[in-house]
N, C-alpha and C. Protein backbone atom coordinates (compact mmCIF):
# COMPACT_ATOMS: atom_id res chain seq x y z
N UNK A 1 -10.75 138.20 28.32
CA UNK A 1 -10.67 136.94 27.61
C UNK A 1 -9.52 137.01 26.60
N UNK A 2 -8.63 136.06 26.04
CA UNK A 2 -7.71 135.93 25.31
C UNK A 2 -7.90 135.61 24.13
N UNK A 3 -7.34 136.49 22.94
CA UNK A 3 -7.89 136.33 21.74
C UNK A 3 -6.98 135.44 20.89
N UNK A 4 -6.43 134.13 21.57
CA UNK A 4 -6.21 133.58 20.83
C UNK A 4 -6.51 132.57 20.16
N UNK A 5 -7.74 132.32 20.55
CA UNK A 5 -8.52 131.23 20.03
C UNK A 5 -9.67 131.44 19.23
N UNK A 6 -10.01 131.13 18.00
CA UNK A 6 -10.78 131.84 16.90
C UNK A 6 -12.78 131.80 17.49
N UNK A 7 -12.66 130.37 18.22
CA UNK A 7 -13.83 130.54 18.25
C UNK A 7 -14.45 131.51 19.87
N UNK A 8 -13.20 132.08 20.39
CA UNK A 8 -14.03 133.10 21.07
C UNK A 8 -13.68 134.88 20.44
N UNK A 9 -13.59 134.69 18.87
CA UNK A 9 -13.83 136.23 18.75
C UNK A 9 -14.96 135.47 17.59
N UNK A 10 -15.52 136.75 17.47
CA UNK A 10 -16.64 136.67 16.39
C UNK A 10 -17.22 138.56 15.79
N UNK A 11 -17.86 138.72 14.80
CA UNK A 11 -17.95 139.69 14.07
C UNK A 11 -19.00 140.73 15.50
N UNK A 12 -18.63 141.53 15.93
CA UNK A 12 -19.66 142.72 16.69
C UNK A 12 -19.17 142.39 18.44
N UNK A 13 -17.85 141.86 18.30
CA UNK A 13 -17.50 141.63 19.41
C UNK A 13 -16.59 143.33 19.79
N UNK A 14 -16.15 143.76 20.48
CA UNK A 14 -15.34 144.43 21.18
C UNK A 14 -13.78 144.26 21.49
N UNK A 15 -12.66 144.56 21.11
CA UNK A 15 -11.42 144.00 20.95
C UNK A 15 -10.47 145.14 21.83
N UNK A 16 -9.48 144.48 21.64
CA UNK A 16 -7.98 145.21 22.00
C UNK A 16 -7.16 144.83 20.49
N UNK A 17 -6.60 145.47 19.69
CA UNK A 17 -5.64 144.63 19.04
C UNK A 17 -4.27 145.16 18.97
N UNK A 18 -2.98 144.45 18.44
CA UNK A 18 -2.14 145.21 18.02
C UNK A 18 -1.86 145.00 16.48
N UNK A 19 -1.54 146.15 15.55
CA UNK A 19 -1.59 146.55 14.50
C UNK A 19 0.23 146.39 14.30
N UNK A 20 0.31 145.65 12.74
CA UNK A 20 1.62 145.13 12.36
C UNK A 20 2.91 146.19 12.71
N UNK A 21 2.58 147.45 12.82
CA UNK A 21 3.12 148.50 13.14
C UNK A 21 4.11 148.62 14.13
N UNK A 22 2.90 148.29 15.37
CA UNK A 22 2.86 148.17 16.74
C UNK A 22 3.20 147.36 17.18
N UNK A 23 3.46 146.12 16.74
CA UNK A 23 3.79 144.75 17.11
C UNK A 23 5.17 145.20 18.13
N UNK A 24 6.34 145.82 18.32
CA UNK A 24 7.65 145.93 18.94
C UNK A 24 6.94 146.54 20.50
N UNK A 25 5.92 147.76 20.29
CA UNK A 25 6.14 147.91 21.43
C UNK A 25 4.79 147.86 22.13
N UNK A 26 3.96 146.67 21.61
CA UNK A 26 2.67 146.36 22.44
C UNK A 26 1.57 147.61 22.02
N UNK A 27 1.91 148.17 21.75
CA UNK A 27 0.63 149.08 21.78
C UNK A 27 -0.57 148.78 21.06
N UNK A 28 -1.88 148.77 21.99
CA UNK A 28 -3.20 148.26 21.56
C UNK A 28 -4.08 149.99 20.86
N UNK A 29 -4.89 149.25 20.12
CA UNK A 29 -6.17 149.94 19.91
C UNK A 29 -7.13 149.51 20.29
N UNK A 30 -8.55 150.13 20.33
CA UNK A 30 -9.83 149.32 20.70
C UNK A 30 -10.82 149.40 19.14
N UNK A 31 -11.22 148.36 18.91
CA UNK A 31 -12.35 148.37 18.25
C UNK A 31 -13.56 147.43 18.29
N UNK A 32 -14.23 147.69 17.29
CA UNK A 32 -15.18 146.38 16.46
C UNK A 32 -15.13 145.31 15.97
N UNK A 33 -14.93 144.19 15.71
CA UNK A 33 -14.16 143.08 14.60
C UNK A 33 -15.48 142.92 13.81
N UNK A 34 -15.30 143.62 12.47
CA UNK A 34 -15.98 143.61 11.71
C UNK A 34 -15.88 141.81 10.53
N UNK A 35 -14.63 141.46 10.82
CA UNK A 35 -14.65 140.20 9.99
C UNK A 35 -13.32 139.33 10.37
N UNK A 36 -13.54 138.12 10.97
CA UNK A 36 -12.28 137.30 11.21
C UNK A 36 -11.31 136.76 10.13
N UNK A 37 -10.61 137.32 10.44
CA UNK A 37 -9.37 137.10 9.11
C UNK A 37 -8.52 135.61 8.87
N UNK A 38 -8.08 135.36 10.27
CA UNK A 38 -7.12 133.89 10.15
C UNK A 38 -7.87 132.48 10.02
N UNK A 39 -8.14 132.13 9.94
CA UNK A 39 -8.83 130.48 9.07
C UNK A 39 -8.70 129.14 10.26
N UNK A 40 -7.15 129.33 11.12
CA UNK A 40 -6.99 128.26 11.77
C UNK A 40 -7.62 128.33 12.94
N UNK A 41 -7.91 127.35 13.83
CA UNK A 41 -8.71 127.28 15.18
C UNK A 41 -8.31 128.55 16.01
N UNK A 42 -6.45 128.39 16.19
CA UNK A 42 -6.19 129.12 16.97
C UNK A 42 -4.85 129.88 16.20
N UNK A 43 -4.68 130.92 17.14
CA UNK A 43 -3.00 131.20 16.68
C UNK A 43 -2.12 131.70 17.85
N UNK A 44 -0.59 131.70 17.59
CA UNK A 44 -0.48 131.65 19.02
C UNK A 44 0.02 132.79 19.60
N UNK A 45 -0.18 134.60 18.93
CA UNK A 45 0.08 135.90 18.72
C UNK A 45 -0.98 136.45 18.63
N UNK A 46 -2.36 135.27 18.35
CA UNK A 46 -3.78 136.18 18.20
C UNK A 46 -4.57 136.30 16.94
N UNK A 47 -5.43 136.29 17.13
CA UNK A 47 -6.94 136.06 16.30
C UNK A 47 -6.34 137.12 15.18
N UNK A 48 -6.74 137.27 13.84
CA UNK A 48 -6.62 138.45 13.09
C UNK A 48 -7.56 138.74 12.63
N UNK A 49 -7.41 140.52 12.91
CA UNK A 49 -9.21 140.34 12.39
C UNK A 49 -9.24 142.06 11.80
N UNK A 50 -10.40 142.03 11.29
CA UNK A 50 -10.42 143.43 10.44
C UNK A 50 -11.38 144.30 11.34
N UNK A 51 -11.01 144.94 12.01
CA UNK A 51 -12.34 146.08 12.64
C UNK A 51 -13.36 146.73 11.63
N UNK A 52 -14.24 147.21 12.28
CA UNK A 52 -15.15 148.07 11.30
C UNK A 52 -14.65 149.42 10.72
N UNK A 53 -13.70 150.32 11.41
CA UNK A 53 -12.80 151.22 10.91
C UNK A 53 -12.24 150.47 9.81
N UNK A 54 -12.03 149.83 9.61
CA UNK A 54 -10.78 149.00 8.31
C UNK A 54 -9.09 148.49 8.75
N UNK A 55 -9.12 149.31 10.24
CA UNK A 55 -7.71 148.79 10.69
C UNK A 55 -7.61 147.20 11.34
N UNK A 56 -6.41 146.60 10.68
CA UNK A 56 -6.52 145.36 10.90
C UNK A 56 -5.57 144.65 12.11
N UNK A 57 -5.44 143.88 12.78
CA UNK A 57 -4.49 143.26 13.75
C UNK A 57 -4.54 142.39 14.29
N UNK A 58 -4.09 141.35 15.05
CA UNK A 58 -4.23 140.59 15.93
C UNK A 58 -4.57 141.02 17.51
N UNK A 59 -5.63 139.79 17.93
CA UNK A 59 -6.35 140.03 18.82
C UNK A 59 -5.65 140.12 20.20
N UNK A 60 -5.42 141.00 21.30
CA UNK A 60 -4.79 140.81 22.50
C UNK A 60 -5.69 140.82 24.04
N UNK A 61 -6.99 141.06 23.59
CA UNK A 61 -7.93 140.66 24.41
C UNK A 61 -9.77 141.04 24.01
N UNK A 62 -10.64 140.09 24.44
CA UNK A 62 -11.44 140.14 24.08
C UNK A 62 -12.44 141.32 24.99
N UNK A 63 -12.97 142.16 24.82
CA UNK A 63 -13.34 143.37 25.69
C UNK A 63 -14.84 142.80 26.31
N UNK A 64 -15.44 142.16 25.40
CA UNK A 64 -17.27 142.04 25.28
C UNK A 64 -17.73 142.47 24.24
N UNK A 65 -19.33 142.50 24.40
CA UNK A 65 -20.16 142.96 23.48
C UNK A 65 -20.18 144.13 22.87
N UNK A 66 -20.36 144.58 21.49
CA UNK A 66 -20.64 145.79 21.42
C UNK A 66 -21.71 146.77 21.82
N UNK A 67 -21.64 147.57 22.60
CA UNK A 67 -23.58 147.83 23.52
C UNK A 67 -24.06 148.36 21.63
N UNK A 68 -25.38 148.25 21.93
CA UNK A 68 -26.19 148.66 20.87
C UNK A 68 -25.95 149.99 20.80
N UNK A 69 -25.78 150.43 19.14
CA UNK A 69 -26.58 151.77 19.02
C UNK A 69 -27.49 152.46 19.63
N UNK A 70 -27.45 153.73 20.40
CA UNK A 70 -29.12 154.13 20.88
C UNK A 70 -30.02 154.28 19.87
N UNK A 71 -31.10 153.91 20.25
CA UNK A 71 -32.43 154.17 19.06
C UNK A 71 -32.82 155.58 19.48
């Protein structure tokens, strides 16, 4: 799924992002999106969002759910 539209990321989702760093040569990380950062509907480089690590970026694809913790 494509993260450029705000209302398909949300907080405990599963991400790809790229980090301001990384922006030249694509390179993704995977995380958590612990909190959606950008305000407007959409954007057109990607959702920004803060993972649960604390590293922040725009969204380059939406992965799924986060599976639960095991109990």
């Amino acid at each position: 799924m494509d993260g450029r539209q705000r209302a398909a990321v949300r907080p405990g989702l599963r991400v790809a992002i790229v980090q301001k760093q990384d922006q030249r040569t694509g390179q993704t990380v995977e995380g958590v999106v612990a909190a959606v950062l950008t305000r407007s509907a959409s954007h057109p480089h990607g959702v920004k969002v803060r993972l649960v690590d604390g590293r922040v970026g725009r969204v380059k694809s939406v992965l799924g759910d986060d599976p639960a913790p095991p109990a």
